[in-house]
Protein backbone atom coordinates (compact mmCIF):
# COMPACT_ATOMS: atom_id res chain seq x y z
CA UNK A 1 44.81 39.35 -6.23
CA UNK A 2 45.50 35.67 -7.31
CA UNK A 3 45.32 34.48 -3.77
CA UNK A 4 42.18 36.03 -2.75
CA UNK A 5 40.62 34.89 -6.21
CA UNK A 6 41.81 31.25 -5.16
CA UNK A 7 40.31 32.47 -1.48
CA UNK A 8 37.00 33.20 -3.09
CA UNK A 9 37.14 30.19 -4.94
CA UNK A 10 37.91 27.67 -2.13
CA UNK A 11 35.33 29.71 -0.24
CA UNK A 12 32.36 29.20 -3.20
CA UNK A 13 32.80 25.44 -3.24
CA UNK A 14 33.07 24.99 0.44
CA UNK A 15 29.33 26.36 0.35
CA UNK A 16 28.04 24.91 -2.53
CA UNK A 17 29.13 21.42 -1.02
CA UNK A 18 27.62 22.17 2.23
CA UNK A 19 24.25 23.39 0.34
CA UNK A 20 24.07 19.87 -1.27
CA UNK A 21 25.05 18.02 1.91
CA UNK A 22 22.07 19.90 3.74
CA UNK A 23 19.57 19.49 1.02
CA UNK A 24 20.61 15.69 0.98
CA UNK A 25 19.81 15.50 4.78
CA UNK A 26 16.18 17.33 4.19
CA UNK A 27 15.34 14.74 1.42
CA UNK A 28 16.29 12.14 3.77
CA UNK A 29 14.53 13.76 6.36
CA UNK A 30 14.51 12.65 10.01
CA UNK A 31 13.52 8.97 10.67
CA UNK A 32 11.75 8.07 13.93
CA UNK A 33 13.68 5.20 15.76
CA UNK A 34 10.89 1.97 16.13
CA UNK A 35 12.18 0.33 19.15
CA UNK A 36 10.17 -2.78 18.90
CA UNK A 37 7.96 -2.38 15.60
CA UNK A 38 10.45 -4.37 12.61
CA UNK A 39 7.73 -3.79 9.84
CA UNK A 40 7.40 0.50 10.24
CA UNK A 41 9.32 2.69 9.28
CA UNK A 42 8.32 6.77 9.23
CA UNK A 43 10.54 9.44 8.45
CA UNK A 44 9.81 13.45 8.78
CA UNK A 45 10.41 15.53 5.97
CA UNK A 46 9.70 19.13 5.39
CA UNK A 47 5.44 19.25 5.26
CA UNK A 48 5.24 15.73 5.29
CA UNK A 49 5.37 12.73 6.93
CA UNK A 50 6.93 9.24 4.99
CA UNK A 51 5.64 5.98 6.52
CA UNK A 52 6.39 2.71 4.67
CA UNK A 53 5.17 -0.82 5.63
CA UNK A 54 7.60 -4.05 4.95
CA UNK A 55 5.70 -7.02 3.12
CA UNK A 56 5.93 -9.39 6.04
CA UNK A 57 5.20 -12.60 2.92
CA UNK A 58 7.72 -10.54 0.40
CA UNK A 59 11.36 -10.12 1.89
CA UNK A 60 12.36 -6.97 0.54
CA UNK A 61 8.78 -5.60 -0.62
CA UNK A 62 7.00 -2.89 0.55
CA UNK A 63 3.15 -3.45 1.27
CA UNK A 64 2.52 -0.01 1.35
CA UNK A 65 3.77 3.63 1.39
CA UNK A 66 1.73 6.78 3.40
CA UNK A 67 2.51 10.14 3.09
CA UNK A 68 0.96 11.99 5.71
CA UNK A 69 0.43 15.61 4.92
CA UNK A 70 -1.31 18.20 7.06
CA UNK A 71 -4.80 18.91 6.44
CA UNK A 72 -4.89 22.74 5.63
CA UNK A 73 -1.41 22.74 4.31
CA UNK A 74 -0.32 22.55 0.83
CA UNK A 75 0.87 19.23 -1.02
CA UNK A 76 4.60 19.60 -1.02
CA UNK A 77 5.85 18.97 -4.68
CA UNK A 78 8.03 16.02 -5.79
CA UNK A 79 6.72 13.99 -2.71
CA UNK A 80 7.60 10.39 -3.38
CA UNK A 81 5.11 7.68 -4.60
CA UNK A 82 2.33 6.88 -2.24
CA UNK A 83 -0.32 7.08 -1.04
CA UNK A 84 -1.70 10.56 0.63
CA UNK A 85 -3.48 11.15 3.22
CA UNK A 86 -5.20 14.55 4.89
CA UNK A 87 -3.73 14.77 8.82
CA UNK A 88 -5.68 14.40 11.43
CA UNK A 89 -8.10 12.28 9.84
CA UNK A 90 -11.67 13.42 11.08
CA UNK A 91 -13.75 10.43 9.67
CA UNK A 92 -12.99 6.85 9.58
CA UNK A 93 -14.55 3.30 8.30
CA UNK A 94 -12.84 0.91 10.52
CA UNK A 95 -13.28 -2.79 9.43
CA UNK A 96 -11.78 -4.27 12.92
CA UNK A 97 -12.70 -4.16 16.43
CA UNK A 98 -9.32 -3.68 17.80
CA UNK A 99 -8.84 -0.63 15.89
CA UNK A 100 -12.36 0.84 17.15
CA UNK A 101 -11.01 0.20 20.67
CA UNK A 102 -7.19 2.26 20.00
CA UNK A 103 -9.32 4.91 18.27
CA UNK A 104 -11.16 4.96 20.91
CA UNK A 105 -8.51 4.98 23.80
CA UNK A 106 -7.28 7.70 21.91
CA UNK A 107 -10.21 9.85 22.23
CA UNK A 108 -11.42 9.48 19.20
CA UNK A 109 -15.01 7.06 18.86
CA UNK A 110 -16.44 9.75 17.23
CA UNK A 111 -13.83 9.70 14.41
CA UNK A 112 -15.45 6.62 13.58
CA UNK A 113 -18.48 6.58 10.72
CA UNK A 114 -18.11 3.28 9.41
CA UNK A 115 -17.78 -0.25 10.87
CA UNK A 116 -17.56 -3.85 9.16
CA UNK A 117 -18.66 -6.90 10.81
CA UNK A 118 -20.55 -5.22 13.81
CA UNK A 119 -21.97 -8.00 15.01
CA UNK A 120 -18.10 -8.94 16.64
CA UNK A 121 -17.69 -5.30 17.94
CA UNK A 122 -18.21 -5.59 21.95
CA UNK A 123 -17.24 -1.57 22.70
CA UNK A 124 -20.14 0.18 24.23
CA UNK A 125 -19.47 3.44 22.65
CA UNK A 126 -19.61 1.93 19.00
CA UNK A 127 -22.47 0.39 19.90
CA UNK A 128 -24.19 2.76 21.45
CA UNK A 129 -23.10 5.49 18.22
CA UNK A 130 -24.82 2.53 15.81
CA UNK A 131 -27.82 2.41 17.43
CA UNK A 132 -28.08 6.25 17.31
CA UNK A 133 -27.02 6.12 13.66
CA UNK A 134 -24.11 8.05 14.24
CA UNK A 135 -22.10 4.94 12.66
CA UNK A 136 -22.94 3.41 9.62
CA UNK A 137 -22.80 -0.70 9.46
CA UNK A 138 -21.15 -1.74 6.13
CA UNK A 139 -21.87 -5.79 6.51
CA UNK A 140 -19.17 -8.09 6.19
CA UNK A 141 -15.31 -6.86 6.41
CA UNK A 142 -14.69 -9.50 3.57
CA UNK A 143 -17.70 -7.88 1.24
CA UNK A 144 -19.01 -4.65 2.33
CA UNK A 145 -21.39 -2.61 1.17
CA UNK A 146 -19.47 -0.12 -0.88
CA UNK A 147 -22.16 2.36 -1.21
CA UNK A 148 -22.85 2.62 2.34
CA UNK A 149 -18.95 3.48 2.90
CA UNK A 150 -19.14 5.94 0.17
CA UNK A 151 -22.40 7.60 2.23
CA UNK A 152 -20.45 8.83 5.36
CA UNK A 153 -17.52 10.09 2.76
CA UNK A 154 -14.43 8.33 5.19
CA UNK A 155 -10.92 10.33 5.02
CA UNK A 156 -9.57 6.50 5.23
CA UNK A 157 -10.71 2.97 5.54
CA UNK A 158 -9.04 0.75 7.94
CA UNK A 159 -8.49 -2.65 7.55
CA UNK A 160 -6.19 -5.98 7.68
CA UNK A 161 -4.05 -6.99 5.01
CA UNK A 162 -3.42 -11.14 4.56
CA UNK A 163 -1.17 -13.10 2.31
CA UNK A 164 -2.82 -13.74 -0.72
CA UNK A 165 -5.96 -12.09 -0.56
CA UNK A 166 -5.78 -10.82 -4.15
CA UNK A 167 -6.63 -7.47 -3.42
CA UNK A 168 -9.84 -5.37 -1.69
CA UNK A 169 -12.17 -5.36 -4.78
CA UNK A 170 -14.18 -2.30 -5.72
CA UNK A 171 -12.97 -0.26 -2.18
CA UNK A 172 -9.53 -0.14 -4.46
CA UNK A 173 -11.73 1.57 -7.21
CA UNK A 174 -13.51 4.38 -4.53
CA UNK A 175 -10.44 6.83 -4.05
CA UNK A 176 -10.31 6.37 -0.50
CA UNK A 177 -7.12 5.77 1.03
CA UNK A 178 -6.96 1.84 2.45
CA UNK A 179 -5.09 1.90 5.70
CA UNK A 180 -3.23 -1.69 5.57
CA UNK A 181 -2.97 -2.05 9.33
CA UNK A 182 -0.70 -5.18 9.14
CA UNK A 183 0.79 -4.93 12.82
CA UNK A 184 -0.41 -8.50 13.47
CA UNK A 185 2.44 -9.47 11.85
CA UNK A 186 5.02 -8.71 14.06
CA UNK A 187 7.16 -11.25 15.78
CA UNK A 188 6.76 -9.50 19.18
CA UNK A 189 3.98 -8.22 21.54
CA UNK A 190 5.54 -4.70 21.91
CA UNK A 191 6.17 -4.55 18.58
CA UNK A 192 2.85 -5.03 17.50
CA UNK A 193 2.06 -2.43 20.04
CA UNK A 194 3.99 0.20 19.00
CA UNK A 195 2.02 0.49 15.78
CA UNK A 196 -0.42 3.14 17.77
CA UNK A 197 2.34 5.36 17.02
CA UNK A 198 1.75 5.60 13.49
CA UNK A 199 -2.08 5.21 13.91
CA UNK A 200 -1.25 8.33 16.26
CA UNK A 201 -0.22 10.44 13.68
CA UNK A 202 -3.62 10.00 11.48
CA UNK A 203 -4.99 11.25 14.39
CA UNK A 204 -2.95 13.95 15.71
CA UNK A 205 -2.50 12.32 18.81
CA UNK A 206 1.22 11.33 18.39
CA UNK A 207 2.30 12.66 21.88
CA UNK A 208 -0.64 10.70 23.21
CA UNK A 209 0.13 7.26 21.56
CA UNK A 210 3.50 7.61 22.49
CA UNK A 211 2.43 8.34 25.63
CA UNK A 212 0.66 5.33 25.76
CA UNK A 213 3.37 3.10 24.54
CA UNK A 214 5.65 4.07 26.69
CA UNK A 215 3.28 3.29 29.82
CA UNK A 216 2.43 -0.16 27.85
CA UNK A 217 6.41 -0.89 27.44
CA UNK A 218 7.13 0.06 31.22
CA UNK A 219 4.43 -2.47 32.45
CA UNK A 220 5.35 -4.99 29.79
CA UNK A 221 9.39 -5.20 31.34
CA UNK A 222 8.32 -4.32 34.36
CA UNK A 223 6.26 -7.89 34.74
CA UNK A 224 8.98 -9.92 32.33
CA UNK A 225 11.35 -9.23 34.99
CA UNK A 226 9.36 -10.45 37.93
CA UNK A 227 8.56 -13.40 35.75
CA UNK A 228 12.49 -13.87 35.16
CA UNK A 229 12.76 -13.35 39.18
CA UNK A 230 10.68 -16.17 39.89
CA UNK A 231 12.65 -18.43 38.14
CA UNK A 232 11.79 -21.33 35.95
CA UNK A 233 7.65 -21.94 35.52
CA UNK A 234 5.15 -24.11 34.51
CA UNK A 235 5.61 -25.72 31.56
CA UNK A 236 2.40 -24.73 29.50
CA UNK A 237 0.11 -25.69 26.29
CA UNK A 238 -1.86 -23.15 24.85
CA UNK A 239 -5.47 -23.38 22.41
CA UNK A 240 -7.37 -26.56 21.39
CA UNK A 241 -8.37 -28.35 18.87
CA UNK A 242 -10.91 -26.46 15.81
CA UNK A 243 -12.34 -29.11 14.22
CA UNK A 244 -9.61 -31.56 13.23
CA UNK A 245 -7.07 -29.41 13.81
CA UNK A 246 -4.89 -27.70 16.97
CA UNK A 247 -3.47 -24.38 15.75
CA UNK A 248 -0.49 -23.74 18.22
CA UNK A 249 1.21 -20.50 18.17
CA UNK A 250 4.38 -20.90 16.59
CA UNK A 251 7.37 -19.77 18.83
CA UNK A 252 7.83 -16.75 16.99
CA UNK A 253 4.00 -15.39 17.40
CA UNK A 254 3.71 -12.89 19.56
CA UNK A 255 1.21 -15.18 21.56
CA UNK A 256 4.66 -17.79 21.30
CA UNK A 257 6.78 -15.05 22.75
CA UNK A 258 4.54 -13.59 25.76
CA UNK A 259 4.73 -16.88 26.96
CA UNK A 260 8.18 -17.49 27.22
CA UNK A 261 8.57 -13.63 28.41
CA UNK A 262 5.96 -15.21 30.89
CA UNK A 263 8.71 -17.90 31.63
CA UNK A 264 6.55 -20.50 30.85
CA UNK A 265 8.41 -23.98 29.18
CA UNK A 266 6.93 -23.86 26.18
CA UNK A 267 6.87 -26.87 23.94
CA UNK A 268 7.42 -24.90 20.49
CA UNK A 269 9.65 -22.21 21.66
CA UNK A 270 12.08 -23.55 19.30
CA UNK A 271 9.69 -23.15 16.42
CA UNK A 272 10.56 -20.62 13.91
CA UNK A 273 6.74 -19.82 12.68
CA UNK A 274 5.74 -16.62 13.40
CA UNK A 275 2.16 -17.73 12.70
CA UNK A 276 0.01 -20.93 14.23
CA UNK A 277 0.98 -24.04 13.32
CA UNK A 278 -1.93 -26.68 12.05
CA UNK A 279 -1.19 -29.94 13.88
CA UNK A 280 -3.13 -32.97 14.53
CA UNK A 281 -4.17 -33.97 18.15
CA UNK A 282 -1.20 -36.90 17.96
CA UNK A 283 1.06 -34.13 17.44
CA UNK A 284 0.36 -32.32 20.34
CA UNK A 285 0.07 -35.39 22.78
CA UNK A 286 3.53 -36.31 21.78
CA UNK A 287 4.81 -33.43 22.77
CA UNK A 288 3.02 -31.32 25.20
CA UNK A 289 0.40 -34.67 27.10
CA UNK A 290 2.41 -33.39 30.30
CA UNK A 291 2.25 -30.05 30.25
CA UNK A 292 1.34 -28.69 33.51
CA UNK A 293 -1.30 -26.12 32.56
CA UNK A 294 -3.42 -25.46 29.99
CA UNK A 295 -4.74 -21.59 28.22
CA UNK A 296 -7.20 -21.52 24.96
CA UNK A 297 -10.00 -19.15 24.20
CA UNK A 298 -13.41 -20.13 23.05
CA UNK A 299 -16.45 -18.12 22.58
CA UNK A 300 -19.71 -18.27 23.51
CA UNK A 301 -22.67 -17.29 25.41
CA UNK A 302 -21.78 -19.20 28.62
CA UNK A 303 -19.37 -20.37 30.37
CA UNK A 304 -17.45 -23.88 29.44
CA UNK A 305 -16.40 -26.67 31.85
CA UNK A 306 -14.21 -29.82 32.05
CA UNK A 307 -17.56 -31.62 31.15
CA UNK A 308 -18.00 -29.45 28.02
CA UNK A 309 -14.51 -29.52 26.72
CA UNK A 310 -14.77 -34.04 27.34
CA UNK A 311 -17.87 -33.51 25.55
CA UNK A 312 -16.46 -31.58 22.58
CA UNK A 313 -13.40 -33.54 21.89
CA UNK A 314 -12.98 -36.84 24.25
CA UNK A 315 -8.95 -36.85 23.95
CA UNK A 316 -8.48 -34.18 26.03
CA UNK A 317 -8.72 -36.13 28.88
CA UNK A 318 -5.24 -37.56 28.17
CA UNK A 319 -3.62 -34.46 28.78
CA UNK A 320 -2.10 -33.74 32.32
CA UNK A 321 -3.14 -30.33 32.63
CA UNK A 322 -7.01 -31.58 32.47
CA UNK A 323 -6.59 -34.31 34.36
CA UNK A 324 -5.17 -31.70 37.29
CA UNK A 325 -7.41 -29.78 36.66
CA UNK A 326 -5.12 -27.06 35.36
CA UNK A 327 -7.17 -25.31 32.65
CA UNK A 328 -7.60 -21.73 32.28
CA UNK A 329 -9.75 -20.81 29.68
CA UNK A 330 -10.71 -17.32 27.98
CA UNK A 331 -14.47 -16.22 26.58
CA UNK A 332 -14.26 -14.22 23.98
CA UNK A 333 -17.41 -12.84 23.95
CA UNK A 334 -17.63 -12.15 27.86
CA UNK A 335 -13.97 -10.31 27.63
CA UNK A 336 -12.00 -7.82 25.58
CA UNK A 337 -9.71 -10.09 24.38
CA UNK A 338 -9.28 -9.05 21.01
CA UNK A 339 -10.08 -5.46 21.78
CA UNK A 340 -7.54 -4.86 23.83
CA UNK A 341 -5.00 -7.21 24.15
CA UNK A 342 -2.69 -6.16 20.81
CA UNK A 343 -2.41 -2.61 22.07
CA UNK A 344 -2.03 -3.77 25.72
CA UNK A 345 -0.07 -7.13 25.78
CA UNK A 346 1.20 -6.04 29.34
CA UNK A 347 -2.77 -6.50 30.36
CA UNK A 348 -2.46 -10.30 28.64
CA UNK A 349 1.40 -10.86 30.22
CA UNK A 350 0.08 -11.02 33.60
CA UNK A 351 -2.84 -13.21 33.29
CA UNK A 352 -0.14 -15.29 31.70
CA UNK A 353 2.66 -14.98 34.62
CA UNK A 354 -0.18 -16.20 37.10
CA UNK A 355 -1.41 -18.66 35.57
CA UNK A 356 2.75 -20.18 34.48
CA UNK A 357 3.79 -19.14 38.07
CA UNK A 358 0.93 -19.33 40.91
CA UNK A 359 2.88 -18.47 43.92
CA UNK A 360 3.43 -15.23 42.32
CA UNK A 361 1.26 -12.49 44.69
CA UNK A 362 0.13 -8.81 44.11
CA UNK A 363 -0.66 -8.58 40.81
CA UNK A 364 -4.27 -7.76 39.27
CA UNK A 365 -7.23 -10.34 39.08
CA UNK A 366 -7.15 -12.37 36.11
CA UNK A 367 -7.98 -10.15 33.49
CA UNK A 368 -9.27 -12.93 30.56
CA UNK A 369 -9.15 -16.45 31.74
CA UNK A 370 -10.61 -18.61 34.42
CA UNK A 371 -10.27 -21.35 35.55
CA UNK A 372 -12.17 -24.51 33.97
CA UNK A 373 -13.89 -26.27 36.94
C-alpha cells in the first residue's frame, strides 16, 4: 500500500510538472523565425497573434506592440499590453505610396479608403479609385485632415514612424489603431522586405506575402551571386548634391548594402551609418572625384542631361564619372522607384549590377535609371 501511495504520488507530480511546462510553452507561444527582418518579431499564441517592433533610435525599446486577433473571434483574456487589431483588416488609410503599392500587389487596392499626400501617389488603381471617390484624400501625411479619416471609419491607419517626431497629434486621440510601419529602418534590403510578412497577416494574405518574399529572396541571391561571379566592379558614387549638401548612403543603408551586394567599390562601405550621411561637396571630391560611375535620382517632369546637372551645380564636372560620361540617373516621377523598390530590392539590384558591371549580359532592361547623355 505504501509503495503504490508513493507510486501515485511520483505519478501526480510528474503531471502536474508537465501541465506547467506545457502551459509555459502556450504562453510563449510559437515565434516565427525573421530571416532577414532584425526589427520584427511575431509570435503565435492561442487566438492571437504577438508582433512587437524594436525602437531602431532606443536600444532595447520597443516602438510598438500588435496583437492581431481574428475578426469574428473572441478577445482572448489576459492578452499582453498592446495594441489590438481586428484580422483581416477590410479598410485602410494609408499615408505612403509604397504601402498602397504592397497592398496592392497583394490584392488588396480596394482595402484602401484613405490616402495622405496623393499628389506623390503614381499607382493607377489609387488613382483611378480617387477620382471615383472610392478613396478619400486626407491632405498632407504630416497634418491630415482628421475628420475626413474618421469619415471612411479605417480598421487601421498606416504610416511612418521617425526619430523624434513627438508623436501623431490628434490621430493618437481617434481610437484607431496607428500601424508604425518602420521597415525603412533596417540595415538590409531583404530585411526591409520581409516586413510584407507581417503586413500579410493584417490582410490575411500571409501565405501570399510569404510567397512573395520568398520569390523576392530567390532573385535577390540569385543576382548577388552573379555579381560575386563577375568579380571585382566599378567603383561607384551614388546621389548629388540638395542644396548645399550631398546625402550619401551610409554603408549600412540598405541603398549602402545593395551596392556592395552589387560588387560595386564603394567609397563608404566602411561607414557604420545606417542612414545618409550630410557631407559637403569637398567631402565627396576627396574621396569618391574618381569614381568610375555615377547613380542619383531626381524628379521631375522631364528628362535631365549633363547640361542640366553643369547647370545646377558647376562642380560636378570635376568628377570622373561625368567627365566619362558615366552617369545613370533615376526620375522619380517617370518610374516606380519608391513604389516598388523596398518590397522588390531584387528589381533595384540589377539595375545596379549593370550599371557596376557592364559586360554583364541577359539580364532585364534597366528598370529605373538611364543614362545621362
Amino acid at each position: 500500500m505504501l509503495f503504490r501511495a508513493i507510486l501515485f504520488l511520483l505519478t501526480a507530480m510528474m503531471l502536474f510538472s508537465c501541465g506547467r511546462q506545457m502551459s509555459g510553452m502556450q504562453e510563449n507561444g510559437d515565434t516565427l523565425q525573421m530571416k532577414y527582418a532584425t526589427l520584427l518579431t511575431v509570435v503565435r499564441h492561442d487566438g492571437y497573434t504577438e508582433v512587437s517592433i524594436r525602437n531602431p533610435w532606443k536600444e532595447g525599446k520597443t516602438l510598438h506592440t500588435y496583437l492581431l486577433v481574428p475578426r469574428h473571434a473572441e478577445i482572448p483574456e489576459g492578452l499582453p499590453h498592446g495594441t489590438v487589431i481586428r484580422t483581416p483588416i477590410e479598410r485602410a488609410a494609408v499615408f505612403t505610396t509604397v504601402h498602397c503599392a504592397l497592398l496592392t500587389e497583394l490584392g488588396h487596392a480596394d482595402d484602401i479608403k484613405a490616402v495622405a499626400d496623393f499628389k506623390y501617389i503614381k499607382i493607377p488603381a489609387i488613382r483611378e479609385a480617387a477620382a471615383q471617390g472610392r478613396i478619400a484624400d486626407c491632405g498632407s501625411g504630416m497634418s491630415p485632415v482628421v475628420e475626413k479619416i474618421i469619415d471612411v471609419k479605417p480598421d487601421i491607419i498606416m504610416l511612418s514612424p521617425f526619430e523624434n517626431s513627438g508623436g501623431y497629434g490628434k490621430l493618437e486621440d481617434i481610437n484607431i489603431p496607428l500601424v508604425e510601419c518602420a521597415e525603412y529602418m533596417e540595415t538590409s534590403p531583404l530585411g526591409r522586405a520581409e516586413w510584407m510578412k507581417f503586413y500579410g497577416m493584417l490582410l490575411d494574405e500571409g501565405q501570399k506575402a510569404d510567397s512573395l518574399f520568398n520569390i523576392v529572396d530567390h532573385n535577390y541571391q540569385s543576382l548577388k551571386r552573379l555579381a560575386l561571379q563577375a568579380g571585382e566592379g566599378r567603383s561607384l558614387l551614388i546621389d548629388r548634391m540638395v542644396g548645399s549638401v550631398w546625402y550619401v548612403p551610409g554603408g549600412r543603408s540598405t541603398i549602402g548594402q545593395m551596392a556592395q551586394d552589387a560588387g560595386a567599390r564603394y567609397p563608404w562601405a566602411a561607414d557604420e551609418h545606417s542612414g545618409s550621411l550630410p557631407l559637403t561637396f569637398e567631402t565627396v571630391l576627396e574621396r569618391a572625384a574618381n569614381a568610375d560611375v555615377w547613380m542619383f535620382r531626381y524628379s521631375s517632369d522631364r528628362q535631365t542631361s549633363r547640361k542640366q546637372l553643369l547647370s545646377d551645380y558647376h562642380g560636378y564636372s570635376q568628377l570622373k564619372a561625368f567627365c566619362d560620361g558615366e552617369v545613370y540617373a533615376c526620375n522619380v516621377e517617370q518610374t516606380l522607384f519608391y513604389e516598388e523598390t523596398p518590397f522588390r530590392p531584387d528589381f533595384l539590384l540589377s539595375d545596379f549590377i549593370q550599371v557596376v558591371h557592364p559586360g554583364i549580359k541577359g539580364l532585364p532592361a534597366l528598370r529605373y535609371y538611364k543614362k545621362t547623355e
